[in-house]
N, C-alpha and C. Protein backbone atom coordinates (compact mmCIF):
# COMPACT_ATOMS: atom_id res chain seq x y z
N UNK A 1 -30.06 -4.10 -4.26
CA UNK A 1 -29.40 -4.02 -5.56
C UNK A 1 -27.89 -4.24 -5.39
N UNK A 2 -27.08 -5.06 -6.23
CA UNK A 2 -25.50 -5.53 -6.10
C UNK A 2 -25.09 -4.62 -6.99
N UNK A 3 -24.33 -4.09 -6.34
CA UNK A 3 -23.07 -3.06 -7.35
C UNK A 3 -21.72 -3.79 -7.47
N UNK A 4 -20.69 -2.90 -7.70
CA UNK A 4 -18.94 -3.62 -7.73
C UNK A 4 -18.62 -3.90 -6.75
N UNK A 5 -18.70 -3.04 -5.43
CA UNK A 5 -17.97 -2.43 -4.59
C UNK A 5 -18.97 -3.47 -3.55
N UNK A 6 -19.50 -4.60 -3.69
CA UNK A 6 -20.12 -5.67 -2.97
C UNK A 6 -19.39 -7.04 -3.51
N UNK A 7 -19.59 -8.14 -2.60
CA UNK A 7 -19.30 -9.31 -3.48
C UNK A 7 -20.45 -10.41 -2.59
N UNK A 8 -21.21 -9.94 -4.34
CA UNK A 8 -22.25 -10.85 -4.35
C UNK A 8 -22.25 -12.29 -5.58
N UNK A 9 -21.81 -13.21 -4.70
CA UNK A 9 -21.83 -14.55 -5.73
C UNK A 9 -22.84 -15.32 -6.01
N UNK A 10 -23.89 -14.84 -5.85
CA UNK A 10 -24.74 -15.12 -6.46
C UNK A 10 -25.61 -14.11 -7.89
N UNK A 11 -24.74 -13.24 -8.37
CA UNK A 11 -25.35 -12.76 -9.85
C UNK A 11 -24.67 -13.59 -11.14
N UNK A 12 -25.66 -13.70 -11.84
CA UNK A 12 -25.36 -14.70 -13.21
C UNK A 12 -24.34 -14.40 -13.54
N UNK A 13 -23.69 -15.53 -14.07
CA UNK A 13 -22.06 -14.93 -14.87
C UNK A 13 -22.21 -14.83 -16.70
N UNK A 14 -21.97 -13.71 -17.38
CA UNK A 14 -21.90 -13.39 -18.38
C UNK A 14 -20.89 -12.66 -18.82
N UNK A 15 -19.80 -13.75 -19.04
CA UNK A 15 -18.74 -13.22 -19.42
C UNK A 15 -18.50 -12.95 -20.76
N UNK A 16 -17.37 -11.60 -21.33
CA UNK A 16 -16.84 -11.12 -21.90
C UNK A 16 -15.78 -10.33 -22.25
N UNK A 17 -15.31 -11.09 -23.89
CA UNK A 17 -14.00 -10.49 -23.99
C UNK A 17 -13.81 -9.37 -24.66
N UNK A 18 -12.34 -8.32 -23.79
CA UNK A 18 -12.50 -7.15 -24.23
C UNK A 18 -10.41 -7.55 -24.71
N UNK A 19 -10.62 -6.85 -25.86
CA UNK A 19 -9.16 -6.44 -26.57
C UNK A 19 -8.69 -5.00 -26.22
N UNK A 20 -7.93 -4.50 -25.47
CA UNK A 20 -7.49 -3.43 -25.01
C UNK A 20 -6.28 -3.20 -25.19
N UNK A 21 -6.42 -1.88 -26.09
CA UNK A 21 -4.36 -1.24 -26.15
C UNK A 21 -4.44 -0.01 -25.26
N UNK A 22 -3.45 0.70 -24.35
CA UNK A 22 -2.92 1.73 -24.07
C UNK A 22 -1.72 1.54 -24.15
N UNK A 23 -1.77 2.72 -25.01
CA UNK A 23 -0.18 3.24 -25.80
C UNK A 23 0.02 2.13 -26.85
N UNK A 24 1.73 1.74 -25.94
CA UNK A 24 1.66 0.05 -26.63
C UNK A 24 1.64 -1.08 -26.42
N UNK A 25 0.72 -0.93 -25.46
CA UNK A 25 0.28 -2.41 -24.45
C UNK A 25 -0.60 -2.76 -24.62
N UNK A 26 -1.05 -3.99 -25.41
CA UNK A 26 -1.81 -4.89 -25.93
C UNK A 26 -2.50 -6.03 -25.10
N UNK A 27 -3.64 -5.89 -24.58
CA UNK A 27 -3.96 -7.13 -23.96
C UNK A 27 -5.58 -7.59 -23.79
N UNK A 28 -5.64 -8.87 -23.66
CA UNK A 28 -7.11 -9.42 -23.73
C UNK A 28 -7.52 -9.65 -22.30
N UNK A 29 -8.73 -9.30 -21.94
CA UNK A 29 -9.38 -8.90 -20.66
C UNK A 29 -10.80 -9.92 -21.13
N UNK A 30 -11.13 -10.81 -19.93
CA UNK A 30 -12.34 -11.27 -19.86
C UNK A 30 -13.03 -10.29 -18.55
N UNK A 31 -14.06 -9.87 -18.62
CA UNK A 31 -14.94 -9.34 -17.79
C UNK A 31 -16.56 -9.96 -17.33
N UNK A 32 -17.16 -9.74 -16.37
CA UNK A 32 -18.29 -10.25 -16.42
C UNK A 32 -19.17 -9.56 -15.68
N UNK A 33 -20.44 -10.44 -15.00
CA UNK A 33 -22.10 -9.62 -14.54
C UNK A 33 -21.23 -9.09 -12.94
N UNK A 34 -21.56 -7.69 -12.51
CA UNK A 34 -21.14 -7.74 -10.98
C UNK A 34 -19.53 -6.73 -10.99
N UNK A 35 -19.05 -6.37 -12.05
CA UNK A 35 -17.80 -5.86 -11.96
C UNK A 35 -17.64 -4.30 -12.45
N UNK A 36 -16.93 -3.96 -12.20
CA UNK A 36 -17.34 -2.22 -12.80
C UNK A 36 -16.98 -1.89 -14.40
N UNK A 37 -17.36 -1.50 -15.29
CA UNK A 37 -16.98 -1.09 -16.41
C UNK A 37 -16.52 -1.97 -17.39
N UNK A 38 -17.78 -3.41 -17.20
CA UNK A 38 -17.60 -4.72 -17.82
C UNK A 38 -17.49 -4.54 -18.95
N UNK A 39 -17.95 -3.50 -19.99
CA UNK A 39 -18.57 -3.67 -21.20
C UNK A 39 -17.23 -2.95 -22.05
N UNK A 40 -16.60 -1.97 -21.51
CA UNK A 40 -15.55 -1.45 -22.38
C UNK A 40 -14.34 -0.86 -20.94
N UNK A 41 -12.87 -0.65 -21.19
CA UNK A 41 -11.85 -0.05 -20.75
C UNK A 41 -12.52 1.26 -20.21
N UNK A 42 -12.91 1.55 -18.92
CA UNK A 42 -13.37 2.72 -18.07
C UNK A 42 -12.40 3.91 -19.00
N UNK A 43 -13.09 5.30 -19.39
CA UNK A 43 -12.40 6.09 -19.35
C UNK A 43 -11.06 6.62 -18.68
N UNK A 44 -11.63 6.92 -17.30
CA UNK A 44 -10.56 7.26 -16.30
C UNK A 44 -9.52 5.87 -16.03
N UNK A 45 -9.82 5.24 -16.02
CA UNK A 45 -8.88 4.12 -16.11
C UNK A 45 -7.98 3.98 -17.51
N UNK A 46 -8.53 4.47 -18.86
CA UNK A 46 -7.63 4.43 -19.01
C UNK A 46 -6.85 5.68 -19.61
N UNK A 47 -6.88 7.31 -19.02
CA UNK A 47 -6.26 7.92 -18.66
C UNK A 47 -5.23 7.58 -17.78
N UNK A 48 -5.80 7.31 -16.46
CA UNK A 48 -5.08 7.15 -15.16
C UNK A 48 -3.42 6.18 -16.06
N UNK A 49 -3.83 5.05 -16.21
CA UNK A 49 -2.56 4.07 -17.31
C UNK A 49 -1.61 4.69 -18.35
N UNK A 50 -2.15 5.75 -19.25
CA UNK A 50 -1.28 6.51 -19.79
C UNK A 50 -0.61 8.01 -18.95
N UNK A 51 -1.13 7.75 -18.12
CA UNK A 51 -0.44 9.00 -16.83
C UNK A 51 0.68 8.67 -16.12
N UNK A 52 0.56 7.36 -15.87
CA UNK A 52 1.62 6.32 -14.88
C UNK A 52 2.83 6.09 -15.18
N UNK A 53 3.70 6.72 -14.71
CA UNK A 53 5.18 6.65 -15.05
C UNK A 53 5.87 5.74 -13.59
N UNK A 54 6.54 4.93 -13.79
CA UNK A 54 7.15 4.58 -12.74
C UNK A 54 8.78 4.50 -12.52
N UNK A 55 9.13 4.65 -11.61
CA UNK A 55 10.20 5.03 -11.32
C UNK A 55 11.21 4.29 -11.80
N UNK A 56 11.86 4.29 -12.24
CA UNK A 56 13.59 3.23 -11.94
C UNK A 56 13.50 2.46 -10.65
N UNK A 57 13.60 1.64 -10.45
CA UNK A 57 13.65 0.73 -9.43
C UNK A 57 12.51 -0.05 -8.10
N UNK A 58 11.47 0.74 -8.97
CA UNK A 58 10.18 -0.19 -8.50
C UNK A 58 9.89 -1.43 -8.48
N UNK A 59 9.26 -1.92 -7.46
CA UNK A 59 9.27 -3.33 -7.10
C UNK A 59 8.04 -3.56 -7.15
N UNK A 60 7.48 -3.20 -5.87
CA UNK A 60 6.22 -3.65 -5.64
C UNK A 60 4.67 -2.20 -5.40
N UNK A 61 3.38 -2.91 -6.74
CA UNK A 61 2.64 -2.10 -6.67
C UNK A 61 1.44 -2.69 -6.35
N UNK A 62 0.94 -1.69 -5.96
CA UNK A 62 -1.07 -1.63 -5.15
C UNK A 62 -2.05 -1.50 -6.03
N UNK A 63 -2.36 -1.93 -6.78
CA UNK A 63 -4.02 -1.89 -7.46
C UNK A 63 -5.16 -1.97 -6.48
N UNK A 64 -5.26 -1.61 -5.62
CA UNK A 64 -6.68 -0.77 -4.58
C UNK A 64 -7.77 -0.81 -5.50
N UNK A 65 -8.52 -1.61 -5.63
CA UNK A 65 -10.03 -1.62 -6.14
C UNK A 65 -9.90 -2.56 -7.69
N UNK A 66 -9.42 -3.44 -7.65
CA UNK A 66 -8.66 -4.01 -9.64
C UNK A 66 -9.79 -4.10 -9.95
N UNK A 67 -10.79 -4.35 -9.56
CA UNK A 67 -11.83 -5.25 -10.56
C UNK A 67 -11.56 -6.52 -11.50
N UNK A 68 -11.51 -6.26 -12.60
CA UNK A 68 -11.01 -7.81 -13.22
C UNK A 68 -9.45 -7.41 -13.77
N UNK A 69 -9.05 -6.13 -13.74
CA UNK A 69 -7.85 -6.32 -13.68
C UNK A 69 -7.15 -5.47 -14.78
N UNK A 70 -7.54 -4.73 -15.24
CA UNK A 70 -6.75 -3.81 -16.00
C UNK A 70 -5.82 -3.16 -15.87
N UNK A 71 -5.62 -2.32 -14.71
CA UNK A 71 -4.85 -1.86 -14.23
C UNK A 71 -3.24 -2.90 -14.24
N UNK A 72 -3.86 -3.37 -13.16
CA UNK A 72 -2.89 -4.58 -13.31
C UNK A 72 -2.61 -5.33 -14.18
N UNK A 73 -2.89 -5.29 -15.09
CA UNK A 73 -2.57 -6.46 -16.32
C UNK A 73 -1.96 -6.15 -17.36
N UNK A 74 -1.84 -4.45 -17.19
CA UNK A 74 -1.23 -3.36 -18.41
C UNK A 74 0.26 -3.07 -17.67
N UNK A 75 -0.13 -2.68 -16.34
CA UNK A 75 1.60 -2.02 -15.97
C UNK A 75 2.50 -3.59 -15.33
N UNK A 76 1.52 -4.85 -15.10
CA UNK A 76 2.64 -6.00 -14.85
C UNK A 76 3.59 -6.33 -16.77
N UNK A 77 2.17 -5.98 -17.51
CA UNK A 77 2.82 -6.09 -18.67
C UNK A 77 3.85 -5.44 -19.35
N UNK A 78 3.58 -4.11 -19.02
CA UNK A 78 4.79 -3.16 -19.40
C UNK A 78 5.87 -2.93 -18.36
N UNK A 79 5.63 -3.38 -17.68
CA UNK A 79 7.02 -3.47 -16.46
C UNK A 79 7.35 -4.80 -16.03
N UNK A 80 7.51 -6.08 -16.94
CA UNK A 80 7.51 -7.19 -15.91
C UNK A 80 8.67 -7.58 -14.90
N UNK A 81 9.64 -6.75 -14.32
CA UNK A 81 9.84 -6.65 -12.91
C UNK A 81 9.80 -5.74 -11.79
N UNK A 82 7.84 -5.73 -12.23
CA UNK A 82 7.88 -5.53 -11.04
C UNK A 82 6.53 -6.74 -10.82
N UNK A 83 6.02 -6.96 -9.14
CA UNK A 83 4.81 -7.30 -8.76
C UNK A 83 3.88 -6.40 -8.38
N UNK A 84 3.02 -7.07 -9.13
CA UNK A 84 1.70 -5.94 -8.61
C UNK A 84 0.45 -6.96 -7.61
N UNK A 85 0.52 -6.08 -6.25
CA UNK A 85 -0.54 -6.70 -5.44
C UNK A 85 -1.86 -6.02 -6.13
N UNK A 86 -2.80 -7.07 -6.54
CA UNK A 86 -4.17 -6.45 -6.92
C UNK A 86 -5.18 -6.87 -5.38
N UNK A 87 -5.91 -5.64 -5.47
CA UNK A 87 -6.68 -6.23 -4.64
C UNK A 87 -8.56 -5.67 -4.37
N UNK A 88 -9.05 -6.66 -4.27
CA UNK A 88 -10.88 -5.85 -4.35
C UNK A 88 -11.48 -6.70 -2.96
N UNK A 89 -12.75 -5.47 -2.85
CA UNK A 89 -13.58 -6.53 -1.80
C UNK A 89 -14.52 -7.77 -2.61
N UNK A 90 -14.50 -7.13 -4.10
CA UNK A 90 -15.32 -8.42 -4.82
C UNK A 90 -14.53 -9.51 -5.41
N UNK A 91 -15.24 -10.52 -4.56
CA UNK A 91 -14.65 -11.97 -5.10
C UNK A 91 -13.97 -12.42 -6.61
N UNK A 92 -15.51 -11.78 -6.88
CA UNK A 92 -15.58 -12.19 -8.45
C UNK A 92 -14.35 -11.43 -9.22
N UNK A 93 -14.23 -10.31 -8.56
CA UNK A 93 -13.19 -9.39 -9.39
C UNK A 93 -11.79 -10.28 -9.47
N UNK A 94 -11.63 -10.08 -8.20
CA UNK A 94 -10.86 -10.83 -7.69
C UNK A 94 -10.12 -12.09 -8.61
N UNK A 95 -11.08 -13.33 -8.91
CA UNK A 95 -10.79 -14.29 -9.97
C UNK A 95 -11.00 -13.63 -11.03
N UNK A 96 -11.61 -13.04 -11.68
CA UNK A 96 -11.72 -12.80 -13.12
C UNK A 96 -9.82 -11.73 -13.40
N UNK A 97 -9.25 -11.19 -11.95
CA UNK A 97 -8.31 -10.54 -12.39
C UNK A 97 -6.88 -11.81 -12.41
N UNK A 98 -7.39 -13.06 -11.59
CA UNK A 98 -6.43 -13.94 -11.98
C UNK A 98 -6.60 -14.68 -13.16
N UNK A 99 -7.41 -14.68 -13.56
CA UNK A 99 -8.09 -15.58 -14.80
C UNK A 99 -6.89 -14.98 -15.93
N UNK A 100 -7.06 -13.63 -15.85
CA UNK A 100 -6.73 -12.53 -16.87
C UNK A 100 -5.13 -12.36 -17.21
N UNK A 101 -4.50 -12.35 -15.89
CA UNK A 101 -2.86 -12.69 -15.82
C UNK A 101 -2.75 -13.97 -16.34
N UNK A 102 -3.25 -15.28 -16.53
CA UNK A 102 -3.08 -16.26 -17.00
C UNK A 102 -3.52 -15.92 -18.36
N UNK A 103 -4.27 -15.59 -18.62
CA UNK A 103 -4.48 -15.24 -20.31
C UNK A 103 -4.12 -14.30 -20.56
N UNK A 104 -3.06 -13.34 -19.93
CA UNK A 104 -1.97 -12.80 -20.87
C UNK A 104 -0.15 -13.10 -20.73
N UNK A 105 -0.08 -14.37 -19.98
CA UNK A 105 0.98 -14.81 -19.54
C UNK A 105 1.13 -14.43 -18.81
N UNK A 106 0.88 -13.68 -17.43
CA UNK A 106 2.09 -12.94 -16.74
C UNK A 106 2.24 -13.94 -15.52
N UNK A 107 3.00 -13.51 -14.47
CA UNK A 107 3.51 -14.35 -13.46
C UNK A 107 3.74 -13.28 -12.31
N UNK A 108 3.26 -11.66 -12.68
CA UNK A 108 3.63 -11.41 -11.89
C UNK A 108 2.62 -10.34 -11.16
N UNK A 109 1.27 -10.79 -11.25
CA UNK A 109 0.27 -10.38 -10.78
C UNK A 109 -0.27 -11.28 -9.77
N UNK A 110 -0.58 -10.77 -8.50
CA UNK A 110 -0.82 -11.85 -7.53
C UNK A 110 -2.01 -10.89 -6.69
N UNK A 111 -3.41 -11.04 -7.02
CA UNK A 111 -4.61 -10.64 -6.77
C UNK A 111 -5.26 -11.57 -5.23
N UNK A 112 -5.68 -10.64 -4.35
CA UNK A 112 -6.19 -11.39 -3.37
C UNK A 112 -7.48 -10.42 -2.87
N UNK A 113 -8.38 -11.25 -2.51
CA UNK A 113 -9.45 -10.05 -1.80
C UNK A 113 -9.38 -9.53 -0.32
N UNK A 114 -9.71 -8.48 -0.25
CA UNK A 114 -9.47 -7.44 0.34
C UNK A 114 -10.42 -6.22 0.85
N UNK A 115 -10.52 -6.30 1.92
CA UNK A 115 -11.55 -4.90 2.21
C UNK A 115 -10.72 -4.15 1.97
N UNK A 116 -10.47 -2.56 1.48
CA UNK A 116 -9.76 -2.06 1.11
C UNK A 116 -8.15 -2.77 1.37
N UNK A 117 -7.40 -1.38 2.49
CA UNK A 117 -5.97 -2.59 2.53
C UNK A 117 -6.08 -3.34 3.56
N UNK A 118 -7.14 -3.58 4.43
CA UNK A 118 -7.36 -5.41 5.56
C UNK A 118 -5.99 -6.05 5.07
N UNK A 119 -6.05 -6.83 4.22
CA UNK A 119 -4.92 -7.68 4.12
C UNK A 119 -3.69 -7.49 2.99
N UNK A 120 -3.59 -6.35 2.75
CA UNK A 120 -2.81 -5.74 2.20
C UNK A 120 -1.42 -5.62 2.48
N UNK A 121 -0.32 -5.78 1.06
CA UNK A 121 0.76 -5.97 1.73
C UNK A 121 1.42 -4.52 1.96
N UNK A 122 2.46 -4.77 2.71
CA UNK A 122 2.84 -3.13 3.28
C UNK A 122 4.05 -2.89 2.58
N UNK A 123 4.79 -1.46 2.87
CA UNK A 123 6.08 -1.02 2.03
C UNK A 123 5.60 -1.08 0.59
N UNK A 124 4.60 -0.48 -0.40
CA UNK A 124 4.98 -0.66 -1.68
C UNK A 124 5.69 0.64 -1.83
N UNK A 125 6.13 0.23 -2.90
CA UNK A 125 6.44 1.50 -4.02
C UNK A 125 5.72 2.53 -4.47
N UNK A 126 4.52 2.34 -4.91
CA UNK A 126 3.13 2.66 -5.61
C UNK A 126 2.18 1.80 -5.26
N UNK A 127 0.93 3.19 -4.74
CA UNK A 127 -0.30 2.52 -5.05
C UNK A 127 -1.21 3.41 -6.45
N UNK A 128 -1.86 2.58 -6.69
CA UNK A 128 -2.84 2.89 -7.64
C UNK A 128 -4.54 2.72 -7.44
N UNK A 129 -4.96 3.48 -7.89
CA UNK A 129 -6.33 3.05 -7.89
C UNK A 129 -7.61 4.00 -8.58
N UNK A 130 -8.63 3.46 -9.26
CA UNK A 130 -9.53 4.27 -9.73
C UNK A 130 -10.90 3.59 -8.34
N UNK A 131 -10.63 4.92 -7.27
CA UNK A 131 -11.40 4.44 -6.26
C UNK A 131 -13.35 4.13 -6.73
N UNK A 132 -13.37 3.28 -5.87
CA UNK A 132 -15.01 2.97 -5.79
C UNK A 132 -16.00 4.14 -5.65
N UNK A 133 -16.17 5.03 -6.51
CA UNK A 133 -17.09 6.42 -5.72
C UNK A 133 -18.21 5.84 -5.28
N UNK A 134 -18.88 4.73 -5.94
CA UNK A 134 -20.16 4.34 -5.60
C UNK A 134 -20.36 3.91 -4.17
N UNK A 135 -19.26 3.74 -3.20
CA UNK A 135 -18.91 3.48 -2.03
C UNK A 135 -18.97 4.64 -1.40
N UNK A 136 -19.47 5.62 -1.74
CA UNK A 136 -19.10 6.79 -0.58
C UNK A 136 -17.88 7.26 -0.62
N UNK A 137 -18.05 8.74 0.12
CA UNK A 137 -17.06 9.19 0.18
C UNK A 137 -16.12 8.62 1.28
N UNK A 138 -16.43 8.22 2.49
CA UNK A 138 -15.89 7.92 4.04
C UNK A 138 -15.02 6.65 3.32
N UNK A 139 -15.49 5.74 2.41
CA UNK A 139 -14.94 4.78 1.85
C UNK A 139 -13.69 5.16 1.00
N UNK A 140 -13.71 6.05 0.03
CA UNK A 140 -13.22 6.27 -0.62
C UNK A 140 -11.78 7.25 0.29
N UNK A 141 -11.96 8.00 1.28
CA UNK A 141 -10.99 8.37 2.11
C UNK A 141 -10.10 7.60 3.03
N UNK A 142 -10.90 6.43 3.66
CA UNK A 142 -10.15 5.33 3.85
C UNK A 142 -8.98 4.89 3.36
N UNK A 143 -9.68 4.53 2.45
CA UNK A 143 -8.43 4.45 1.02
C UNK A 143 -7.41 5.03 0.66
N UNK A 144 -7.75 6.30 0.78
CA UNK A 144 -6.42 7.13 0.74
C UNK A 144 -5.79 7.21 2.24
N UNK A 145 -6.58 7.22 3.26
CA UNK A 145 -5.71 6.78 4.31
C UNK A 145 -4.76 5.40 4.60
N UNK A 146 -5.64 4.59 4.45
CA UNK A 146 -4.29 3.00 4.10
C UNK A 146 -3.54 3.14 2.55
N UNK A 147 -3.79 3.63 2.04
CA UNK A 147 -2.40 3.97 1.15
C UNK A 147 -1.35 4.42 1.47
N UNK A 148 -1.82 6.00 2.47
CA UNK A 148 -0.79 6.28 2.88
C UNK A 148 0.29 5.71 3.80
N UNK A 149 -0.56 4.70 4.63
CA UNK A 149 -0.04 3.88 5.55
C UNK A 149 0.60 2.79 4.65
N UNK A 150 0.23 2.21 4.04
CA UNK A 150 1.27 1.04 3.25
C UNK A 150 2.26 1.45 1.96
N UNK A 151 2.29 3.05 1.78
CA UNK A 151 3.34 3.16 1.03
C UNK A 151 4.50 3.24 1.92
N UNK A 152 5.44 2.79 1.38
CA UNK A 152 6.92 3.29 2.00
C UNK A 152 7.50 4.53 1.81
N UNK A 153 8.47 5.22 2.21
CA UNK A 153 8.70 6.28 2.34
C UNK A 153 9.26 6.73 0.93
N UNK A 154 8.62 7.95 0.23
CA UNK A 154 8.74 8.59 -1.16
C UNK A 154 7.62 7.50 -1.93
N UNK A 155 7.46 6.93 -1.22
CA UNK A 155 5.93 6.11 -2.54
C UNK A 155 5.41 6.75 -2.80
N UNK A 156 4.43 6.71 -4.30
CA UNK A 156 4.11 7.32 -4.72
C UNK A 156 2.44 6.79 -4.72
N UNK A 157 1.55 7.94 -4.57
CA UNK A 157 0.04 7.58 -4.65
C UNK A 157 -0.72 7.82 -6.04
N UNK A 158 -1.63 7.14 -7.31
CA UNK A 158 -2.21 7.56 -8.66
C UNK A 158 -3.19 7.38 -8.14
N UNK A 159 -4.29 8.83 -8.80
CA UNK A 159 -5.59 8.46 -8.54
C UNK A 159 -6.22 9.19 -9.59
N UNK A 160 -7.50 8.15 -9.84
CA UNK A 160 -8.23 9.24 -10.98
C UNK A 160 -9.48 9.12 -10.67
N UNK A 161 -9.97 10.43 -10.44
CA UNK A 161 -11.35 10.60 -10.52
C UNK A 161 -11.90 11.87 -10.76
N UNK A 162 -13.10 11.96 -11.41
CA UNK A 162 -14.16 12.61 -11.94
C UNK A 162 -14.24 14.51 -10.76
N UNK A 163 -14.38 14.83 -12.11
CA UNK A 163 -14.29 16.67 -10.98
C UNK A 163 -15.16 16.40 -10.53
N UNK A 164 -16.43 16.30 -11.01
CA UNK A 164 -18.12 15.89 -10.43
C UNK A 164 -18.04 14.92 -9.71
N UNK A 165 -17.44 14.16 -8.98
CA UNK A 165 -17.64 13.44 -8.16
C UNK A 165 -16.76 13.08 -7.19
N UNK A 166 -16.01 14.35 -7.11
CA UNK A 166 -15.49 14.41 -5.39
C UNK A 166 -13.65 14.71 -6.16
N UNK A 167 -13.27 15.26 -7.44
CA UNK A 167 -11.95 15.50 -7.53
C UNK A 167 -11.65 16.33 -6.34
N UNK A 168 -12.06 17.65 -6.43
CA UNK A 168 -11.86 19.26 -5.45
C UNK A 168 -11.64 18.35 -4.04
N UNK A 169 -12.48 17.87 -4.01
CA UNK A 169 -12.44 17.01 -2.17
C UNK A 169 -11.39 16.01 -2.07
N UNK A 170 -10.97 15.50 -3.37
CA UNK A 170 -9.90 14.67 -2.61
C UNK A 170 -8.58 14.95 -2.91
N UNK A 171 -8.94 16.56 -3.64
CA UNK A 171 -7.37 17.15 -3.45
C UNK A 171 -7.20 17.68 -2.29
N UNK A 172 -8.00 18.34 -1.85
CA UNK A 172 -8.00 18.39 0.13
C UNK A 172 -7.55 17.60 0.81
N UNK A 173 -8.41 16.33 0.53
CA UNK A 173 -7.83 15.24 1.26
C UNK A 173 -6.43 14.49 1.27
N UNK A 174 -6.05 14.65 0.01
CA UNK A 174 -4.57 13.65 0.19
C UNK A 174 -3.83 15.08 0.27
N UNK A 175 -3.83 16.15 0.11
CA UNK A 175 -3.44 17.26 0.50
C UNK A 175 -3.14 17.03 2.27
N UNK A 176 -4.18 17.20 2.85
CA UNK A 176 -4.19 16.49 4.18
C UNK A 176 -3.16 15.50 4.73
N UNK A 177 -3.11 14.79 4.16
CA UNK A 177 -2.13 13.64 4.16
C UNK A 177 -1.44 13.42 3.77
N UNK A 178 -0.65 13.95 2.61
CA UNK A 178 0.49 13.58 2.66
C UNK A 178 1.09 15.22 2.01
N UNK A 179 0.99 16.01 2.66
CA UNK A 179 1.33 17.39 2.66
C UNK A 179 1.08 18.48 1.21
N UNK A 180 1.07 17.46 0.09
CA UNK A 180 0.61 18.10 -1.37
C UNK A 180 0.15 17.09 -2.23
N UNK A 181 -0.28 17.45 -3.31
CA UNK A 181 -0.80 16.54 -4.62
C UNK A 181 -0.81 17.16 -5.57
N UNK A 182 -0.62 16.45 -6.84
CA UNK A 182 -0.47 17.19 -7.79
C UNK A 182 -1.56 16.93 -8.75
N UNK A 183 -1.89 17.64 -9.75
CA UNK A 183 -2.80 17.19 -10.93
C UNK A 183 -2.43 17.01 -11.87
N UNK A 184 -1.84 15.97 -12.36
CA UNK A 184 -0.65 15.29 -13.41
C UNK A 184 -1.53 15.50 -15.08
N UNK A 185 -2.86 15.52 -14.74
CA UNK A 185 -3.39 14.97 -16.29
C UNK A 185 -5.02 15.49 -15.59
N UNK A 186 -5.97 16.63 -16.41
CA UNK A 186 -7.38 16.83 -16.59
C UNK A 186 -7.61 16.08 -18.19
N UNK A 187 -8.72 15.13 -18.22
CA UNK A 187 -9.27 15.14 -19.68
C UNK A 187 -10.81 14.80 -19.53
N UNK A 188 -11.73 15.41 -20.55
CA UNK A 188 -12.69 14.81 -20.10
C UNK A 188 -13.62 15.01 -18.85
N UNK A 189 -13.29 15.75 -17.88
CA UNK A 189 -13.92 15.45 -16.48
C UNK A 189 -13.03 15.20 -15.64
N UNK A 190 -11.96 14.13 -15.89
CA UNK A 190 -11.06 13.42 -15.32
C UNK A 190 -10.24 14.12 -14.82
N UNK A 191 -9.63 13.93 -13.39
CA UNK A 191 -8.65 14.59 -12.69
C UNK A 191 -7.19 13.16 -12.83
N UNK A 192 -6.44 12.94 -12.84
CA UNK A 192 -5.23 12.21 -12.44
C UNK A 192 -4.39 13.31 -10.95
N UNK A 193 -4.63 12.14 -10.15
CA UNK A 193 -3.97 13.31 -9.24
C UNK A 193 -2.48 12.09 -8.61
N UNK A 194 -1.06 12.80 -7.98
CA UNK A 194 -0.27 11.95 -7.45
C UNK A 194 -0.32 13.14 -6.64
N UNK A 195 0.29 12.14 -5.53
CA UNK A 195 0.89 11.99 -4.09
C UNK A 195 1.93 11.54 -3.69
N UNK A 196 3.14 12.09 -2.89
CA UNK A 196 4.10 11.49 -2.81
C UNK A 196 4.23 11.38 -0.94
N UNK A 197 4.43 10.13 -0.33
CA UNK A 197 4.43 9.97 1.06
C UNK A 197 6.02 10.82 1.40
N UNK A 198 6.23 11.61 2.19
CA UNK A 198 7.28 12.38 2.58
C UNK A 198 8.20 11.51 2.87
N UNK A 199 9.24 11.84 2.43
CA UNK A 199 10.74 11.12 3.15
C UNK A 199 10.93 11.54 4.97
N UNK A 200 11.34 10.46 5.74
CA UNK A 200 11.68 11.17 6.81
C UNK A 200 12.97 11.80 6.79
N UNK A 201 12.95 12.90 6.80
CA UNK A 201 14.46 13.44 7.59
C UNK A 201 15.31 12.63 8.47
């Protein structure tokens, strides 16, 4: 059976368009067969987007898992200087999240595939991500381990996920790693948690 968190190019393509506002960011999303939360704007996703504050002088951000691209297609829109690296292990996501920057103008979304961060660029600012649970947990910790490794120092980590499905555990975990976390936003089920990578002394 093909889930998101595979890239299988061979499932039928049945694409569709979704019209999506958070807050006051307006934008049209094509989605299709093979991607996570084809049919409407994921809940936690789009909590996690109205949670996301970014700093004064951010440059460059991590979308860890885009799918076709929401994430990325809302904060390149509401911030357009900055770049946002998107990145998935599915192909398909992958193009459907460049498809999507072209059909909302932007220029400054630059999506590549990716086993988690494999080819990931390093020093961001922010990462983001509504991790893959369907991947396991060992997967999903990964993740927060190369985050921590490709943020730069005071980067900041967003994550949203479900109490029922591993919130409590991965406040441990980035607890673990990067010495605290916070719980910015509960709704719903939904945890929003940040992380901040320590400054060195």
């Amino acid at each position: 059976m093909s889930h998101y968190f595979t890239n299988d190019p061979t499932l039928a393509q049945h694409e569709h368009i979704l019209d999506v506002t958070v807050k006051d960011i307006s934008v049209r999303l094509t989605t299709d067969s093979g991607v996570f939360s084809k049919t409407n704007l994921d809940y936690g996703t789009r909590i996690l987007l109205e949670s996301i504050q970014l700093p004064k002088g951010t440059h460059d951000v991590i979308d860890m898992g885009c799918g076709y691209g929401p994430i990325s297609i809302v904060l390149a829109k509401k911030y357009p200087d900055i770049t946002v690296y998107a990145y998935d292990v599915n192909q398909r996501a992958v193009e459907l999240t460049q498809k999507n920057s072209q059909l909302n103008g932007l220029k400054n979304v630059k999506p590549q595939v990716s086993f988690l961060f494999e080819h990931a660029m390093q020093h961001a600012d922010i990462v983001v991500t509504n991790p893959p649970i369907r991947a396991g947990k060992q997967t999903v910790f990964a993740l927060y381990e190369g985050a921590k490794t490709a943020l730069k120092q005071g980067g900041l980590l967003y994550v949203v996920i479900q109490k029922k499905q591993g919130a409590p555990s991965s406040v441990t975990k980035l607890t673990e790693l990067f010495g605290s976390v916070e719980i910015i936003e509960r709704s719903n089920g939904y945890w929003v948690l940040l992380a901040k990578k320590q400054e060195i002394d």
